[in-house]
Protein backbone atom coordinates (compact mmCIF):
# COMPACT_ATOMS: atom_id res chain seq x y z
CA UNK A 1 15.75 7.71 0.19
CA UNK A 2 16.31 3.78 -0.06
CA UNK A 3 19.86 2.10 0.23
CA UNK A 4 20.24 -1.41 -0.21
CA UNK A 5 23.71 -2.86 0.81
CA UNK A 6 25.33 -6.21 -0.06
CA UNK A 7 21.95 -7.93 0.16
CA UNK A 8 22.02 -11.97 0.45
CA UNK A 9 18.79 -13.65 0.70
CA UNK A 10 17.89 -17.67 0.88
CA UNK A 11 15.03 -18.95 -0.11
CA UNK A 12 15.51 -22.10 1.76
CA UNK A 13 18.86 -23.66 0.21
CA UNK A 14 18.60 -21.29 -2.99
CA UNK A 15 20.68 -18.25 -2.76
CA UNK A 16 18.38 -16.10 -4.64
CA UNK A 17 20.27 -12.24 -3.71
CA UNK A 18 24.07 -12.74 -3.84
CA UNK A 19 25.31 -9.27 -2.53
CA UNK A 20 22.93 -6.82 -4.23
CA UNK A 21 23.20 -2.88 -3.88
CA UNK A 22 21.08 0.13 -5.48
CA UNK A 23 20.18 3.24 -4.26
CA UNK A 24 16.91 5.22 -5.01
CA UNK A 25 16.97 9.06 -4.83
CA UNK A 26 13.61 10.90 -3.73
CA UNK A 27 11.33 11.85 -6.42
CA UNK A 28 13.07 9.16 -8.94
CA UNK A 29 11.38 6.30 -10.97
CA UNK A 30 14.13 3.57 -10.81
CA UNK A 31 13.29 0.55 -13.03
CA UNK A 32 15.08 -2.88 -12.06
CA UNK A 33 15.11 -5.33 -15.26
CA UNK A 34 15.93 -9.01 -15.99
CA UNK A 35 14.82 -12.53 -16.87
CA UNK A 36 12.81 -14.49 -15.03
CA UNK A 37 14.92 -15.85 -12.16
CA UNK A 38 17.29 -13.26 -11.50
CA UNK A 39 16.16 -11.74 -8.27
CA UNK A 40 13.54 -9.29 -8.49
CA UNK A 41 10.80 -10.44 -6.97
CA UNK A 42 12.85 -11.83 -4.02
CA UNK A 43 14.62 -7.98 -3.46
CA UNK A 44 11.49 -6.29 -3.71
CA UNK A 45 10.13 -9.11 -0.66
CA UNK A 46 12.78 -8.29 1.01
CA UNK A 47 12.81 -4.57 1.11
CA UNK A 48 8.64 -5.28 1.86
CA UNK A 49 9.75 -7.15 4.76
CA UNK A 50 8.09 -10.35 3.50
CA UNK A 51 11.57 -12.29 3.77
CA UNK A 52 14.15 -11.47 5.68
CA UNK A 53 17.89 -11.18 4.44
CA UNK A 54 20.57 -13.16 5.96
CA UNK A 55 23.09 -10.28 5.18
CA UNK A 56 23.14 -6.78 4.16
CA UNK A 57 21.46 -3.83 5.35
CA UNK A 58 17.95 -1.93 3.75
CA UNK A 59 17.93 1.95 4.86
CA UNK A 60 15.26 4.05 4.38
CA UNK A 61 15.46 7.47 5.20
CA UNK A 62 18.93 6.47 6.78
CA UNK A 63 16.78 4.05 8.96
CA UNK A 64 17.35 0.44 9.12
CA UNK A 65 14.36 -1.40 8.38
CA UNK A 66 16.25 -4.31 7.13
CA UNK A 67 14.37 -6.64 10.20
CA UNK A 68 11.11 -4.96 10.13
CA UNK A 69 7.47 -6.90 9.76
CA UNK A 70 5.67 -5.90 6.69
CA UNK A 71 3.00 -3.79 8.46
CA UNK A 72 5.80 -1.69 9.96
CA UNK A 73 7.52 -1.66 6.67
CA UNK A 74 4.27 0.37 5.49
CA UNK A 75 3.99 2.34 8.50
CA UNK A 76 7.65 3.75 7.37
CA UNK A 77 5.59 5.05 4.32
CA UNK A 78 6.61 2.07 1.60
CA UNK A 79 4.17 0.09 0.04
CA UNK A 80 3.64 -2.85 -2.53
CA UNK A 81 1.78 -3.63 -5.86
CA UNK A 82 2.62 -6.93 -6.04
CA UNK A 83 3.29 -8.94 -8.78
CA UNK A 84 0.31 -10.71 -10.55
CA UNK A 85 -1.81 -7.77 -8.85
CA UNK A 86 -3.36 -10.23 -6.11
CA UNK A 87 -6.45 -8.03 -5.22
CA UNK A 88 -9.23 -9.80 -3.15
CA UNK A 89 -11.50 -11.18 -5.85
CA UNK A 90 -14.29 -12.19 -4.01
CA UNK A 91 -14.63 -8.20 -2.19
CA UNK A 92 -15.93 -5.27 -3.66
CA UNK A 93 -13.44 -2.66 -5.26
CA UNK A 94 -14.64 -0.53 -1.95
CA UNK A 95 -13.83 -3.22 0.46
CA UNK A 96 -10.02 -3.89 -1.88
CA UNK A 97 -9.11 -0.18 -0.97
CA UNK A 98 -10.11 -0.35 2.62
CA UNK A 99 -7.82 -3.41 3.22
CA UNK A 100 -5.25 -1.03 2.05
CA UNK A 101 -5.95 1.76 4.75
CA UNK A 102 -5.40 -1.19 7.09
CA UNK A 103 -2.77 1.25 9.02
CA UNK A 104 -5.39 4.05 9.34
CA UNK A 105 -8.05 1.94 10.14
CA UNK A 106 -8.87 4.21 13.30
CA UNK A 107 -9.42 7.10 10.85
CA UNK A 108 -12.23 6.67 9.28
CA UNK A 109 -13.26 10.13 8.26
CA UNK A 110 -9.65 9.82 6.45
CA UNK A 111 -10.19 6.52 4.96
CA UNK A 112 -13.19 7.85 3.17
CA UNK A 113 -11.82 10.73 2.06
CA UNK A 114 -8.89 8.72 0.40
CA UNK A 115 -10.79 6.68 -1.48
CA UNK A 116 -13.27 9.05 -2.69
CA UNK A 117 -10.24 10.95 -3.98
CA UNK A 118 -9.03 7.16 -5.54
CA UNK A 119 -12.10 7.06 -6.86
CA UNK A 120 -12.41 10.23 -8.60
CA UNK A 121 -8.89 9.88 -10.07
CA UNK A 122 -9.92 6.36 -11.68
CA UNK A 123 -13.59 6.78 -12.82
CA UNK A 124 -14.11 3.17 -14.17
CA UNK A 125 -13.32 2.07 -10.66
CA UNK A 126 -15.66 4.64 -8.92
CA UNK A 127 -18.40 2.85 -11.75
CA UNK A 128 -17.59 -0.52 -10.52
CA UNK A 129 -16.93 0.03 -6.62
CA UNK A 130 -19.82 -2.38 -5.48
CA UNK A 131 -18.68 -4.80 -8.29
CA UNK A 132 -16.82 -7.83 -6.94
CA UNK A 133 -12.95 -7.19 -8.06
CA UNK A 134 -12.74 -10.34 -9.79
CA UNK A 135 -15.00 -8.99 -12.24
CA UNK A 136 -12.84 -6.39 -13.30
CA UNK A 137 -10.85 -6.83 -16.49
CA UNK A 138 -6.77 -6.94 -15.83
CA UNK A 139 -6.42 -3.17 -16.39
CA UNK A 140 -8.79 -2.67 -13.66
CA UNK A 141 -7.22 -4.70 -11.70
CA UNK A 142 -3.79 -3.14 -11.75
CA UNK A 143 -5.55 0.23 -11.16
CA UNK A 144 -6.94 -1.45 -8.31
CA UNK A 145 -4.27 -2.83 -7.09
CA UNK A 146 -1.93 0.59 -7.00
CA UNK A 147 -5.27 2.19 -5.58
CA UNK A 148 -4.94 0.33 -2.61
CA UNK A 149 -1.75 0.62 -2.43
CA UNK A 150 -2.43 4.25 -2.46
CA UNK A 151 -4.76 4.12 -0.02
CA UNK A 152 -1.81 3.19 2.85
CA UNK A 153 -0.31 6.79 2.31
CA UNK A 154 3.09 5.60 1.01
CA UNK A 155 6.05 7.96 0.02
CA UNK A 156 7.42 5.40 -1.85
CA UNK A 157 6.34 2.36 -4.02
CA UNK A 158 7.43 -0.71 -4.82
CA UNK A 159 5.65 -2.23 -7.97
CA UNK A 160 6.64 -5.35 -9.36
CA UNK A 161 5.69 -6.08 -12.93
CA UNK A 162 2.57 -3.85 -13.64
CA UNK A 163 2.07 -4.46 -17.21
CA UNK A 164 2.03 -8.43 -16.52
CA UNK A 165 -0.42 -9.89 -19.10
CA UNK A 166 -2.07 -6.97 -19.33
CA UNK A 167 -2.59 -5.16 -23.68
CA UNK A 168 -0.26 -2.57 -25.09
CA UNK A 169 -2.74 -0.19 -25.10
CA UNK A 170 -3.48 -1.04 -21.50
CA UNK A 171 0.31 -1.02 -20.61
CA UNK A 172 0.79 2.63 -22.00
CA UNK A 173 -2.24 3.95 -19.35
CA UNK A 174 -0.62 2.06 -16.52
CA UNK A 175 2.89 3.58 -17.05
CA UNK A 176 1.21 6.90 -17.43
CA UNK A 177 -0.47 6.36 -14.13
CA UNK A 178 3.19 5.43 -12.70
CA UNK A 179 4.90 8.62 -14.48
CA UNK A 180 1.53 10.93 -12.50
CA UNK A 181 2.47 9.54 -9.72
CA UNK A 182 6.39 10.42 -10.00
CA UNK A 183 5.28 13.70 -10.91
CA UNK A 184 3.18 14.60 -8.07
CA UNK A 185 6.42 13.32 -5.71
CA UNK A 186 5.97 9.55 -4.78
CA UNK A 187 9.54 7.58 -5.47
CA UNK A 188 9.23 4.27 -7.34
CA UNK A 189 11.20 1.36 -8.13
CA UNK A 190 9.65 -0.24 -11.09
CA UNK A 191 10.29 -4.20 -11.78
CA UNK A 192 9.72 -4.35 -15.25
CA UNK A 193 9.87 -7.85 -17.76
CA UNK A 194 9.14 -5.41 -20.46
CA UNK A 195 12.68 -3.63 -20.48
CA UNK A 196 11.58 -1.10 -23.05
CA UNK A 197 8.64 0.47 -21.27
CA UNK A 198 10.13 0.57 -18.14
CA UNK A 199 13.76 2.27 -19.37
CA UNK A 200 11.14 4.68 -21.50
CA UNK A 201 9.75 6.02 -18.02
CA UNK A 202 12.65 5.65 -15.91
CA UNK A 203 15.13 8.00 -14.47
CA UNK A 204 18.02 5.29 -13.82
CA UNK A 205 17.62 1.79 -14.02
CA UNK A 206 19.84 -1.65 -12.72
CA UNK A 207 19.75 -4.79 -14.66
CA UNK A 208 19.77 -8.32 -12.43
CA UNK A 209 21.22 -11.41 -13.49
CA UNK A 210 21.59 -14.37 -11.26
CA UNK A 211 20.81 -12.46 -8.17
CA UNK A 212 23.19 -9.72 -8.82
CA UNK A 213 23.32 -6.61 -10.43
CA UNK A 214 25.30 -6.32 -13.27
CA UNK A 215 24.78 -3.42 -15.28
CA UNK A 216 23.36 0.63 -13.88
CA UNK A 217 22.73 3.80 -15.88
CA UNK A 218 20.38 6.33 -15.91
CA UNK A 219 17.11 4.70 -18.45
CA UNK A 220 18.16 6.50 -21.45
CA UNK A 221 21.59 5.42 -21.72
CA UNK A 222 20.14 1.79 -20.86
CA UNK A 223 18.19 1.91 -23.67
CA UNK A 224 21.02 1.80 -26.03
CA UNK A 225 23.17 -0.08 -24.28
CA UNK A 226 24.59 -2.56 -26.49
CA UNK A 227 24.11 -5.58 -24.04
CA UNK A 228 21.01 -4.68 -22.93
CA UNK A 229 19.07 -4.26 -26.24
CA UNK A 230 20.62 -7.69 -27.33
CA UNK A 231 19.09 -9.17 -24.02
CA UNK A 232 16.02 -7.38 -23.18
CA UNK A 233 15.07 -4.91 -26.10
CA UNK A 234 14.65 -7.24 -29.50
CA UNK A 235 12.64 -6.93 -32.18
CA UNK A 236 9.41 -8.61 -29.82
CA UNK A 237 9.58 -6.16 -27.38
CA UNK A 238 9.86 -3.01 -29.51
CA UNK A 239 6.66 -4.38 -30.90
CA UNK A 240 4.73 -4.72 -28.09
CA UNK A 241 5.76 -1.00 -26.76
CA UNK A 242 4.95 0.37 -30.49
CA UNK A 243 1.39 -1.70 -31.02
């Protein structure tokens, strides 16, 4: 469904991407890990169409969208929770998910019907949907943020660290959210910090270092993957996932 090639991307003189490659099969949770720095955030930009690559090629669907805008990126049927959630805190919950629908904003009868569905799927939002978003606690939040991502129709999503700063027991309903959606057919690549949930959920997984990818396997076999639990699955994290 998604094939990145031999990505290289700049940010200014920085060479974050250095020649990065996955692959994401239809109907597959894929969960890229690493540190802080490797690359994540800048592939998942790039495969949004918020920066564009100086080399390599992004297919989806065997199209290359490698030098599309963001809206059109979305139009293809891909869109993005972003990291740190960045909903519009100063609109309403209803006004959050109707910036999402901003591609089928000439459908209104749709629109609607989207996010009443959104909104019977996540009761505490459908409580708070005159309630400024800001408001909401950071669980909210992430549910709001993946509702409006919703809301744009996507076949495939792109969320980049969903648990971010958010409680154990609020991490385990997000991923179950993220498993749902799996399960009813949406594809996902997951960028996870917290190695151990992600790997938990995932059907395959990479592993980034220095704007490469340096290690693949399907999640299990990740999980006990000698260099990987020495890097990314200590004692802290097995903590947080069991609290």
């Amino acid at each position: 469904m998604l094939t990145v090639r031999s990505l290289h991307t700049y940010y200014g003189n920085i060479h974050a991407l250095k020649g990065v490659s996955l692959h994401v099969r239809s109907g597959e949770i894929v969960a890229l890990i690493g540190a802080n720095g490797a690359g994540k955030t800048t592939l998942v930009h790039s495969i949004a169409g918020l920066l564009k690559p100086q080399k390599g090629t992004i297919l989806y669907k065997e199209e290359d969208i490698t030098a599309l805008a963001p809206e059109a990126v979305v139009q293809r049927g891909i869109a993005l929770v972003p990291e740190g959630r960045q909903i519009f805190a100063t609109l309403s919950v209803e006004t959050n998910l109707e910036m999402g629908a901003f591609i089928h904003r000439n459908r209104r009868d749709q629109v609607q019907r989207d996010m009443g569905a959104l909104l019977e799927r996540f009761p505490i939002l459908k409580e708070r949907r005159r309630q400024l978003a800001g408001t909401l606690s950071g669980g909210e939040q992430q549910m709001l943020a993946i509702s409006r991502a919703l809301m744009a129709r996507p076949d495939f999503l792109l969320l980049d660290e969903p648990s971010m700063g958010l409680a154990p027991l609020v991490i385990r309903e997000i991923f179950a959210i993220i498993q749902r959606l799996r399960d009813e057919g949406r594809t996902i690549l997951l960028i996870e910090q917290n190695a151990r949930a992600a790997l938990e959920i995932a059907d395959r997984g990479y592993v980034m270092e220095t704007g490469k990818v340096v290690l693949q396997g399907e999640g299990r076999e990740l999980l006990v993957h000698r260099e990987v639990q020495r890097a990314y699955l200590g004692k802290g994290s097995k903590e947080i996932w069991d609290a």
